[in-house]
C-alpha atoms as a PDB file:
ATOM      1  CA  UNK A   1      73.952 -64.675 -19.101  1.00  0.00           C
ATOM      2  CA  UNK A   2      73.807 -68.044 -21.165  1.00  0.00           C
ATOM      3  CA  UNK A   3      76.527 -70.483 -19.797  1.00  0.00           C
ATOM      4  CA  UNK A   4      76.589 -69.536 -16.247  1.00  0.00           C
ATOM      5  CA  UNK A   5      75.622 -71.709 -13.323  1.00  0.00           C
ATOM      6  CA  UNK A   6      73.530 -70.626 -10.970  1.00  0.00           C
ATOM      7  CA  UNK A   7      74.416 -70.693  -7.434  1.00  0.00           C
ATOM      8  CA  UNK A   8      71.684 -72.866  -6.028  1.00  0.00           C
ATOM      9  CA  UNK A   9      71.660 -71.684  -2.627  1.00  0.00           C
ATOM     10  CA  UNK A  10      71.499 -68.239  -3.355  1.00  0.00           C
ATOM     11  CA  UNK A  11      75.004 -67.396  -1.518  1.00  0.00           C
ATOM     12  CA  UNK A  12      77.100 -64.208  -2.538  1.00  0.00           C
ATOM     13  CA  UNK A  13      79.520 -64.683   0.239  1.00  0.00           C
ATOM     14  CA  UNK A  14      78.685 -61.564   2.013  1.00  0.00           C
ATOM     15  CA  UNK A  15      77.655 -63.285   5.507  1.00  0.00           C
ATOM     16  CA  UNK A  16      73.303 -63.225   4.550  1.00  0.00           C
ATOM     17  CA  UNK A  17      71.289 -65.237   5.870  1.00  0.00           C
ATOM     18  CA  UNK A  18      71.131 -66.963   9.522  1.00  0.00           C
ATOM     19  CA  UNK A  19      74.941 -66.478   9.836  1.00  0.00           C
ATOM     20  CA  UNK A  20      74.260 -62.714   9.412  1.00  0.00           C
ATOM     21  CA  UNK A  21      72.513 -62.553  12.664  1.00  0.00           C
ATOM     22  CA  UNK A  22      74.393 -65.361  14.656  1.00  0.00           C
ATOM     23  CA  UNK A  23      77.693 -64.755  15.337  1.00  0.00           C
ATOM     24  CA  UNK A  24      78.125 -66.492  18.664  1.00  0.00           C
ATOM     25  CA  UNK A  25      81.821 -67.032  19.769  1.00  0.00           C
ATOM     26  CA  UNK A  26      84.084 -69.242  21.309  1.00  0.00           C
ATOM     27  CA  UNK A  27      87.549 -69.477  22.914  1.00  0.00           C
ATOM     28  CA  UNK A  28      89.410 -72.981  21.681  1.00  0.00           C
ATOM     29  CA  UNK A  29      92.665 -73.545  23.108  1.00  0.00           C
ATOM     30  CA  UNK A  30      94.780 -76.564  21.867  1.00  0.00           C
ATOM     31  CA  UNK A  31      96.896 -77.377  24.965  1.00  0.00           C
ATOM     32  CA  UNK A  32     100.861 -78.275  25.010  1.00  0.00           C
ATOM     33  CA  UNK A  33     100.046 -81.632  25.010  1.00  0.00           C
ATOM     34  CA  UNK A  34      97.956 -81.508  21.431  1.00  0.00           C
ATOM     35  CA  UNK A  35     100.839 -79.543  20.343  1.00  0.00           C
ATOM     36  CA  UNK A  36     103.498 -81.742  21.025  1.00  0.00           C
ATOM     37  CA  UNK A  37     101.168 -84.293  19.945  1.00  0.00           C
ATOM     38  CA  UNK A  38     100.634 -83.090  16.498  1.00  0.00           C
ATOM     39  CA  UNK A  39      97.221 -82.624  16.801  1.00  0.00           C
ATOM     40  CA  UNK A  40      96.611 -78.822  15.818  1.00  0.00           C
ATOM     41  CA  UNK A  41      95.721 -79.631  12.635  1.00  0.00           C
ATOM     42  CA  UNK A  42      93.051 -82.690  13.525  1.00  0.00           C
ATOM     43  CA  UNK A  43      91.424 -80.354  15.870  1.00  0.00           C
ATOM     44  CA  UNK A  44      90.727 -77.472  13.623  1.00  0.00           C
ATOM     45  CA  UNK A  45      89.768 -79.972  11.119  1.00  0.00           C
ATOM     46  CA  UNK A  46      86.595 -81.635  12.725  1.00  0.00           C
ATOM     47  CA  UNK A  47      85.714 -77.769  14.102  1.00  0.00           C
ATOM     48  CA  UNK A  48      86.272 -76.602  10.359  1.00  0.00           C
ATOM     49  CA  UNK A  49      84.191 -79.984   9.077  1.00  0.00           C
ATOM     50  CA  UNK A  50      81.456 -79.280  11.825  1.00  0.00           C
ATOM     51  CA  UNK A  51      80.825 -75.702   9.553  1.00  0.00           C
ATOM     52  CA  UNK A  52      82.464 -73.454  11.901  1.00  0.00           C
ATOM     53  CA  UNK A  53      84.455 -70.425  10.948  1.00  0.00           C
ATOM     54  CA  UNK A  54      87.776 -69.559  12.253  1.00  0.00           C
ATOM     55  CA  UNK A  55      88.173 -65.697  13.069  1.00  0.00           C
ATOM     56  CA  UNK A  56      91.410 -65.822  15.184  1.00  0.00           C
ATOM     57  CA  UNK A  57      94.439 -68.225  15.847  1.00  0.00           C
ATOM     58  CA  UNK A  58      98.021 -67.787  17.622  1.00  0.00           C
ATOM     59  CA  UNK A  59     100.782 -70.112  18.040  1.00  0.00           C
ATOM     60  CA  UNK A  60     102.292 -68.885  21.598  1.00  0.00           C
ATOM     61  CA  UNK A  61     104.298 -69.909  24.302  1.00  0.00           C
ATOM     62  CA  UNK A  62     102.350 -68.302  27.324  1.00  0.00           C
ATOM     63  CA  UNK A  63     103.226 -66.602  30.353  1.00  0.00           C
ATOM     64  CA  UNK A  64     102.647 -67.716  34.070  1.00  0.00           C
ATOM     65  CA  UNK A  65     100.588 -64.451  34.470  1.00  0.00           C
ATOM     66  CA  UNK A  66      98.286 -64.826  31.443  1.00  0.00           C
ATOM     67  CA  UNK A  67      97.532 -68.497  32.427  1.00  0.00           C
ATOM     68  CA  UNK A  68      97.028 -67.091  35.648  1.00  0.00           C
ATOM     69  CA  UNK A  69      94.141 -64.946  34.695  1.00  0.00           C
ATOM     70  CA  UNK A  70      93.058 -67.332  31.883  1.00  0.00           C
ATOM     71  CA  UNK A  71      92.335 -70.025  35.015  1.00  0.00           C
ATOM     72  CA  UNK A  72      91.609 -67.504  37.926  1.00  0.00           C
ATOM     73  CA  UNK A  73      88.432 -69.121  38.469  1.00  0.00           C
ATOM     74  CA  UNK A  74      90.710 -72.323  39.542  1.00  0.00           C
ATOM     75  CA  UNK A  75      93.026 -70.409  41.857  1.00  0.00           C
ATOM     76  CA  UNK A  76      92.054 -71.712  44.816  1.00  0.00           C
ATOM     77  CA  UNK A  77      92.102 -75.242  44.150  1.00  0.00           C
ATOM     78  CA  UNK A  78      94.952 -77.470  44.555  1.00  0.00           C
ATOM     79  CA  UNK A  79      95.625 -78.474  41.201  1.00  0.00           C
ATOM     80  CA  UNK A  80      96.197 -74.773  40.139  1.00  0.00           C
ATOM     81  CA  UNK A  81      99.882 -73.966  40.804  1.00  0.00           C
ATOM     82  CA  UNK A  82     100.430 -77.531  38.902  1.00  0.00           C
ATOM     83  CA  UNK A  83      98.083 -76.552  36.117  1.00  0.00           C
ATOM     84  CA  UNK A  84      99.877 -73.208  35.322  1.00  0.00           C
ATOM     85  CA  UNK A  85     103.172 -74.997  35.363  1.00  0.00           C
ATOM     86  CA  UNK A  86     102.104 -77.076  33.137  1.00  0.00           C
ATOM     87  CA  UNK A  87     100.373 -74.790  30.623  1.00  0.00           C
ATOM     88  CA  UNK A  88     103.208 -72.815  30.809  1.00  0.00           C
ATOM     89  CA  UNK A  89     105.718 -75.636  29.705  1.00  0.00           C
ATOM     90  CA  UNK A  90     105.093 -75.505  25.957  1.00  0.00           C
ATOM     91  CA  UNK A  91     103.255 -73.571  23.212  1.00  0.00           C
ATOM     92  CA  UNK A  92      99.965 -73.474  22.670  1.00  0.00           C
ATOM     93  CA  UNK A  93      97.369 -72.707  19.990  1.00  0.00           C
ATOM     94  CA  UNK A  94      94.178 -69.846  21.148  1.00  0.00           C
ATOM     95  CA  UNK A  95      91.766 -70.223  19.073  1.00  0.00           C
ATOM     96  CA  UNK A  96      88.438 -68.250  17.997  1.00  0.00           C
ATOM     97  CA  UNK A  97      85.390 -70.350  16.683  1.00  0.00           C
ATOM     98  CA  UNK A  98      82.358 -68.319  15.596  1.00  0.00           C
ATOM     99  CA  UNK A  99      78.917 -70.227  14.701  1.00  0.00           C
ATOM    100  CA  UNK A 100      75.751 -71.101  15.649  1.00  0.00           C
ATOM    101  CA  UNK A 101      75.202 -72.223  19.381  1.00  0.00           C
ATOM    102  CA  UNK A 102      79.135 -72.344  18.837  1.00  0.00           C
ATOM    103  CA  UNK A 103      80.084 -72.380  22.815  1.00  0.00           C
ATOM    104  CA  UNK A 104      77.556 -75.199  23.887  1.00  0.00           C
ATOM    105  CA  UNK A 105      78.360 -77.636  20.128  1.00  0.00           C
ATOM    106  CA  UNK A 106      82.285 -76.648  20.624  1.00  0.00           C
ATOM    107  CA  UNK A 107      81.766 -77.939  24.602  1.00  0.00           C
ATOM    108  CA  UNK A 108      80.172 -81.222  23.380  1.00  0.00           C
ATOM    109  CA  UNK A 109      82.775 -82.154  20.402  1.00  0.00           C
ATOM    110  CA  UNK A 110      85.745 -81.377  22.932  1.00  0.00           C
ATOM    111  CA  UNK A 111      83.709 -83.973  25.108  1.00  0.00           C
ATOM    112  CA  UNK A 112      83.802 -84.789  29.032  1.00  0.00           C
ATOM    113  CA  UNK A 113      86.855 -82.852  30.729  1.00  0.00           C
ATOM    114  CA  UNK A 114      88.090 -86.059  31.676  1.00  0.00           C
ATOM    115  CA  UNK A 115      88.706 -88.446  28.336  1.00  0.00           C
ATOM    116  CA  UNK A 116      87.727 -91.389  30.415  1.00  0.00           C
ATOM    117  CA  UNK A 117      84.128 -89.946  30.584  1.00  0.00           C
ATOM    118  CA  UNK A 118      84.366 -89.023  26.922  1.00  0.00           C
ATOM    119  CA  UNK A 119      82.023 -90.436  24.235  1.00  0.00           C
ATOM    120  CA  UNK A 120      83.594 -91.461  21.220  1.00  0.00           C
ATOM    121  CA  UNK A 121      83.602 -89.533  18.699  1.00  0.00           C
ATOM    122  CA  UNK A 122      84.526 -86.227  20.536  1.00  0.00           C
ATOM    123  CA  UNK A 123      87.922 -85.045  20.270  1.00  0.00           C
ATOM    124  CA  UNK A 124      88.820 -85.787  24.022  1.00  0.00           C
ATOM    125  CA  UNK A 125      87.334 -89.548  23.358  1.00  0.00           C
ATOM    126  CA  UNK A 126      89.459 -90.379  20.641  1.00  0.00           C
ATOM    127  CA  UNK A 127      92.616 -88.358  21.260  1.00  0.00           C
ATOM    128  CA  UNK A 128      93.435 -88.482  24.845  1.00  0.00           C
ATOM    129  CA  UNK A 129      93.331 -91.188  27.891  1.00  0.00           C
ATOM    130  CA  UNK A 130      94.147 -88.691  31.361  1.00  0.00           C
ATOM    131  CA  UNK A 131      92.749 -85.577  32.588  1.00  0.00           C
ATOM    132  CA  UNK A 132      96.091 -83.853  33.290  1.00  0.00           C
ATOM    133  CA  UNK A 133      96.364 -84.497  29.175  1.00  0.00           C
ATOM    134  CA  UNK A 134      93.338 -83.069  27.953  1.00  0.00           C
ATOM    135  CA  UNK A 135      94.443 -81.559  24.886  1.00  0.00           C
ATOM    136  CA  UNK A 136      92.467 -78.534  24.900  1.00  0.00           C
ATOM    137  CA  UNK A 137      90.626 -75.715  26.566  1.00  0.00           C
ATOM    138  CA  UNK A 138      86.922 -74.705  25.882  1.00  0.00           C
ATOM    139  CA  UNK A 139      84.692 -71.757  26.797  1.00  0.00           C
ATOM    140  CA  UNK A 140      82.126 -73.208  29.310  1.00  0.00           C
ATOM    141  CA  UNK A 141      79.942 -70.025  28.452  1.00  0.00           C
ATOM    142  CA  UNK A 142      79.402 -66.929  26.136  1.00  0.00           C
ATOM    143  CA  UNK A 143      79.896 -64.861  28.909  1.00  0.00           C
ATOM    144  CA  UNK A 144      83.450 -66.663  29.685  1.00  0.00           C
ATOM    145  CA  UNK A 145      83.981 -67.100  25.680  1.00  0.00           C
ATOM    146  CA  UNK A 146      84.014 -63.049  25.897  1.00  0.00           C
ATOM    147  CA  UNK A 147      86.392 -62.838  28.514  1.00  0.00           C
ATOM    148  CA  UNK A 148      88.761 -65.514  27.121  1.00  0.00           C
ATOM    149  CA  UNK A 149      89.052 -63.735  23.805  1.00  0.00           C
ATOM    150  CA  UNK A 150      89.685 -60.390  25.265  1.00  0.00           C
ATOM    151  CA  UNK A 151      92.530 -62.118  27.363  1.00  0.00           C
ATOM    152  CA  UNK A 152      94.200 -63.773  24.654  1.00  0.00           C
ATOM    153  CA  UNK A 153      93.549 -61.557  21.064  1.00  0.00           C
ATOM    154  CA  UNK A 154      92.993 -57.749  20.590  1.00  0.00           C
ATOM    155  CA  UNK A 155      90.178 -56.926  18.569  1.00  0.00           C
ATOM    156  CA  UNK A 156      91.974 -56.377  15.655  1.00  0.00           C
ATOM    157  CA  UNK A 157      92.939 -59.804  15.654  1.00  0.00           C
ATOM    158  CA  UNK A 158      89.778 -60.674  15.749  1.00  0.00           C
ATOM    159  CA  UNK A 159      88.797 -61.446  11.809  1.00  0.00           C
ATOM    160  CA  UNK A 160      85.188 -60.802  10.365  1.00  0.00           C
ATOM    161  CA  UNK A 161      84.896 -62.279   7.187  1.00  0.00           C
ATOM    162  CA  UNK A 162      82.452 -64.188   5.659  1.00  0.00           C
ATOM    163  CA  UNK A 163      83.107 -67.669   3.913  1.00  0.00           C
ATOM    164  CA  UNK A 164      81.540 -68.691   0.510  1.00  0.00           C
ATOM    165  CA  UNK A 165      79.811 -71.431   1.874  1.00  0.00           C
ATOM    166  CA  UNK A 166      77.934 -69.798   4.356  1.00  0.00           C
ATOM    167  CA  UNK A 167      74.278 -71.217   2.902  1.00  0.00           C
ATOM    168  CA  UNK A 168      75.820 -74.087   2.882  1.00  0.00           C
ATOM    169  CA  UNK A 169      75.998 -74.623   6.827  1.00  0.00           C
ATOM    170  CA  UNK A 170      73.266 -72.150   7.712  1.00  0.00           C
ATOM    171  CA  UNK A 171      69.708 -72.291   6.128  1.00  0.00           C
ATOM    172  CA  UNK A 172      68.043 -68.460   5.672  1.00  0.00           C
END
């Protein structure tokens, strides 16, 4: 029709494309320290800017025995007893992430688990100084991404959609 404008990448908003086939996820976890900080809304912001999609988000205060199983892996190391305690002292914010090679990029903008050996630039870097202050939680794996999700969201809170600007971030 005369007077429309094309849309120049092609994109009808119906998830086509490279995004169509990629849907790699990954559990995000702002911590009670980026909460009390005020940082929720930085966080999702450079993970949002980076062109990843948000498919799930909670704002909970969790239980001893979900932390428990969220950290099991950690249960026999000293630090543990300390680390539920402290997860369990304030809300937090679960997050699901869904993108390209979204696990390993998500790792590397969270940066080094300990700020001090973060690169600037990453969110750990430039918003946090000590390792008992982190600010947040990332998958280390697709494998653990999976079990993290299932731990903290049902499936049905689990979104699928697919954003308009999907050929923007992904080439075909």
């Amino acid at each position: 029709m005369m007077g429309e404008t094309p849309n120049q990448c092609g994109c009808d908003g119906h998830g086509h494309g490279a995004m169509a086939a990629t849907r790699e996820r990954s559990f995000i976890m702002i911590k009670p320290d980026g909460v009390q900080r005020g940082l929720v809304g930085e966080i999702i912001k450079r993970f949002e800017q980076k062109g990843f999609k948000l498919v799930a988000l909670k704002f909970v205060w969790p239980t001893e025995d979900l932390l428990k199983k969220h950290y099991a892996d950690l249960s026999d190391k000293p630090f543990f007893p300390a680390l539920v305690k402290y997860m369990a002292s304030g809300p937090v914010v679960p997050m699901v992430w869904e993108g390209l090679n979204v696990v390993k990029t998500g790792r590397v903008m969270l940066g080094a688990t300990n700020p001090a050996d973060s690169a600037p630039g990453t969110i750990r870097g430039d918003l946090c100084i000590q390792m008992g202050r982190n600010i947040c939680h990332g998958s280390d794996s697709v494998e653990s991404a999976k079990k993290e999700i299932g731990l903290w969201f049902t499936e049905k809170e689990v979104v699928g959609w697919s954003p308009a600007n999907d050929c923007w971030v992904y080439e075909d």
